[in-house]
C-alpha atoms as a PDB file:
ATOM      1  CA  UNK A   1       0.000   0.000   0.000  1.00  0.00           C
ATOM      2  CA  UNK A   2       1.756   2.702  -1.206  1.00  0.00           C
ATOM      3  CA  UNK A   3       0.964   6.717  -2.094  1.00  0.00           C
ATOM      4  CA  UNK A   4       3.140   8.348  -4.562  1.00  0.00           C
ATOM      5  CA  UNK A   5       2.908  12.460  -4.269  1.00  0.00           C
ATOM      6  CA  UNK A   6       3.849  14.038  -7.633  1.00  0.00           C
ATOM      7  CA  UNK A   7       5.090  17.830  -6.687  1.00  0.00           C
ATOM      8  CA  UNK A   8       5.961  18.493 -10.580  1.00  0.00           C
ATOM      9  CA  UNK A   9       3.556  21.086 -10.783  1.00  0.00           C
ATOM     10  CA  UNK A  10       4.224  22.503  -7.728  1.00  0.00           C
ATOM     11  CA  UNK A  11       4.948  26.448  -7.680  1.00  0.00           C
ATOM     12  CA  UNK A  12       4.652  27.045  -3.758  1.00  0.00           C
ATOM     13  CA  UNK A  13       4.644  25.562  -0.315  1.00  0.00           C
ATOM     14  CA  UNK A  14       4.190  27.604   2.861  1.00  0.00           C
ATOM     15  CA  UNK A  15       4.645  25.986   6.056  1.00  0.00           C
ATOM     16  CA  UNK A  16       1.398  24.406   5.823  1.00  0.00           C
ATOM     17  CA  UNK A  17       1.742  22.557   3.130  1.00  0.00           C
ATOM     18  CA  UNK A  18       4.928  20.987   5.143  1.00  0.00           C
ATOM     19  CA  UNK A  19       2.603  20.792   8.260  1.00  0.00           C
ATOM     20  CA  UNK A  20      -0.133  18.551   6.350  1.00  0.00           C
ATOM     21  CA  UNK A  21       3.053  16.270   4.876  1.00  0.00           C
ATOM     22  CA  UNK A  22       4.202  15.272   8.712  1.00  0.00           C
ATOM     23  CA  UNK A  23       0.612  14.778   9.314  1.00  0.00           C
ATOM     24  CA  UNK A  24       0.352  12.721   6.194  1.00  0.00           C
ATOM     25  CA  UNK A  25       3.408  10.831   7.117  1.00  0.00           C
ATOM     26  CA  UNK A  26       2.197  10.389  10.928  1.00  0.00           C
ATOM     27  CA  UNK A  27      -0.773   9.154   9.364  1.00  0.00           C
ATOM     28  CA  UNK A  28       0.571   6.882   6.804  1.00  0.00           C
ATOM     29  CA  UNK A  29       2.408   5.151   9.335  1.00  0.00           C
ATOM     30  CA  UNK A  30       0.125   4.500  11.535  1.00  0.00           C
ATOM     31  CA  UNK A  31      -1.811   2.599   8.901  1.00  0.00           C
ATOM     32  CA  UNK A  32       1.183   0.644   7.718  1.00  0.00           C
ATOM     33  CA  UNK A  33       0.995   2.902   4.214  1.00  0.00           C
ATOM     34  CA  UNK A  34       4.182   3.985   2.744  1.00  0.00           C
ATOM     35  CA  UNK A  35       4.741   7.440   0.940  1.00  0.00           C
ATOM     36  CA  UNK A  36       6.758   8.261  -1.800  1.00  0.00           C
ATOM     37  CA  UNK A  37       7.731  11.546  -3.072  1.00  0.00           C
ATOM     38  CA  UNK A  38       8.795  12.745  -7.094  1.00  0.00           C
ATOM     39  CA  UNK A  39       9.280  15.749  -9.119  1.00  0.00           C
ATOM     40  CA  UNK A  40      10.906  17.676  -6.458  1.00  0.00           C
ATOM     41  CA  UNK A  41      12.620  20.819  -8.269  1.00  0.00           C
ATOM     42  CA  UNK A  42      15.864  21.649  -6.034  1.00  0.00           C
ATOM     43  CA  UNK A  43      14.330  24.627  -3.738  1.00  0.00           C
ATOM     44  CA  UNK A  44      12.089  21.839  -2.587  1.00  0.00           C
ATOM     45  CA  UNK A  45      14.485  18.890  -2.156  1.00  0.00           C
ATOM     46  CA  UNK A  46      16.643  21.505  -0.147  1.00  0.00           C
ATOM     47  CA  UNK A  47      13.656  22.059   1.895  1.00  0.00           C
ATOM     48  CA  UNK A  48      13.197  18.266   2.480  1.00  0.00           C
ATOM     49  CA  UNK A  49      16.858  17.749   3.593  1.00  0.00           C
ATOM     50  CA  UNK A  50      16.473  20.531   5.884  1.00  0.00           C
ATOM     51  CA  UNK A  51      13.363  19.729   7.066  1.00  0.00           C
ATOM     52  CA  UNK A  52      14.676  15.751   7.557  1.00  0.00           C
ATOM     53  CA  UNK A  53      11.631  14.792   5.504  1.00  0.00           C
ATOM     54  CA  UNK A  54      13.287  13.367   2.726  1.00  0.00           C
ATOM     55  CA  UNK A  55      14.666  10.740   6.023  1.00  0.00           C
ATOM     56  CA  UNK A  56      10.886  10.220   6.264  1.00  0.00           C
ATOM     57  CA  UNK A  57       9.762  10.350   2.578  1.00  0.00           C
ATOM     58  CA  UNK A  58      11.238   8.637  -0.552  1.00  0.00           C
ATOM     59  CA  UNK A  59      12.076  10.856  -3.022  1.00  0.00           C
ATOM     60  CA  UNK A  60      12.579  10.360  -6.887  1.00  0.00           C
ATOM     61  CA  UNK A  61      12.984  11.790  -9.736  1.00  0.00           C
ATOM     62  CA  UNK A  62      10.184  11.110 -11.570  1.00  0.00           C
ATOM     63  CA  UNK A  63       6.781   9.573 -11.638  1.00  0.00           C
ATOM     64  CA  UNK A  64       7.771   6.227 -13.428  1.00  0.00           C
ATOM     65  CA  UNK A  65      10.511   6.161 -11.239  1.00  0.00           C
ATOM     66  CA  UNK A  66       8.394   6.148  -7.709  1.00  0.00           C
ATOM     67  CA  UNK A  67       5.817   3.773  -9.891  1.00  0.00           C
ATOM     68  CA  UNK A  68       8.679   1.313 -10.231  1.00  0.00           C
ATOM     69  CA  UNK A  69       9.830   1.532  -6.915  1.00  0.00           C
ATOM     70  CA  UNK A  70       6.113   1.483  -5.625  1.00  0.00           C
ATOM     71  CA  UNK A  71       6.049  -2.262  -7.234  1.00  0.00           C
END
C-alpha cells in the first residue's frame, strides 16, 4: 500500500503545506501505508533535507521512477 505524491507542478509551499506532509506521514504510518515523493525541483528537495523529511519520505525523480519503486 503505497501513495506516490507528484510535486511536478508545484509552484509554492508555505509551512502548511509541510505541516499537512508530517501529518500525512504520521498518518501513513500509523496505517502501515508507505509514501513516496517525485518531481521535487531543487528549492524543494533543499527544503526536504532541511526539514529531515526526505529521512521520512522517498524521493525520486520522476513519476515512473516512484511507480517502479512502488512495485
Amino acid at each position: 500500500n503505497t501513495v506516490i505524491l507528484n510535486f511536478s507542478e508545484l509552484d509554492y509551499m508555505n509551512s502548511g503545506g509541510i505541516g499537512l506532509l508530517v501529518t500525512l506521514l504520521i498518518r501513513a504510518n500509523r496505517d502501515g501505508k508507505r509514501l513516496l515523493a517525485c518531481g521535487l525541483g531543487e528549492h524543494y528537495r533543499q527544503i526536504f533535507s532541511l526539514t529531515r523529511l526526505d529521512e521520512a519520505l522517498t524521493c525520486f525523480a520522476d513519476e515512473p521512477a516512484a511507480i517502479a519503486a512502488a512495485r
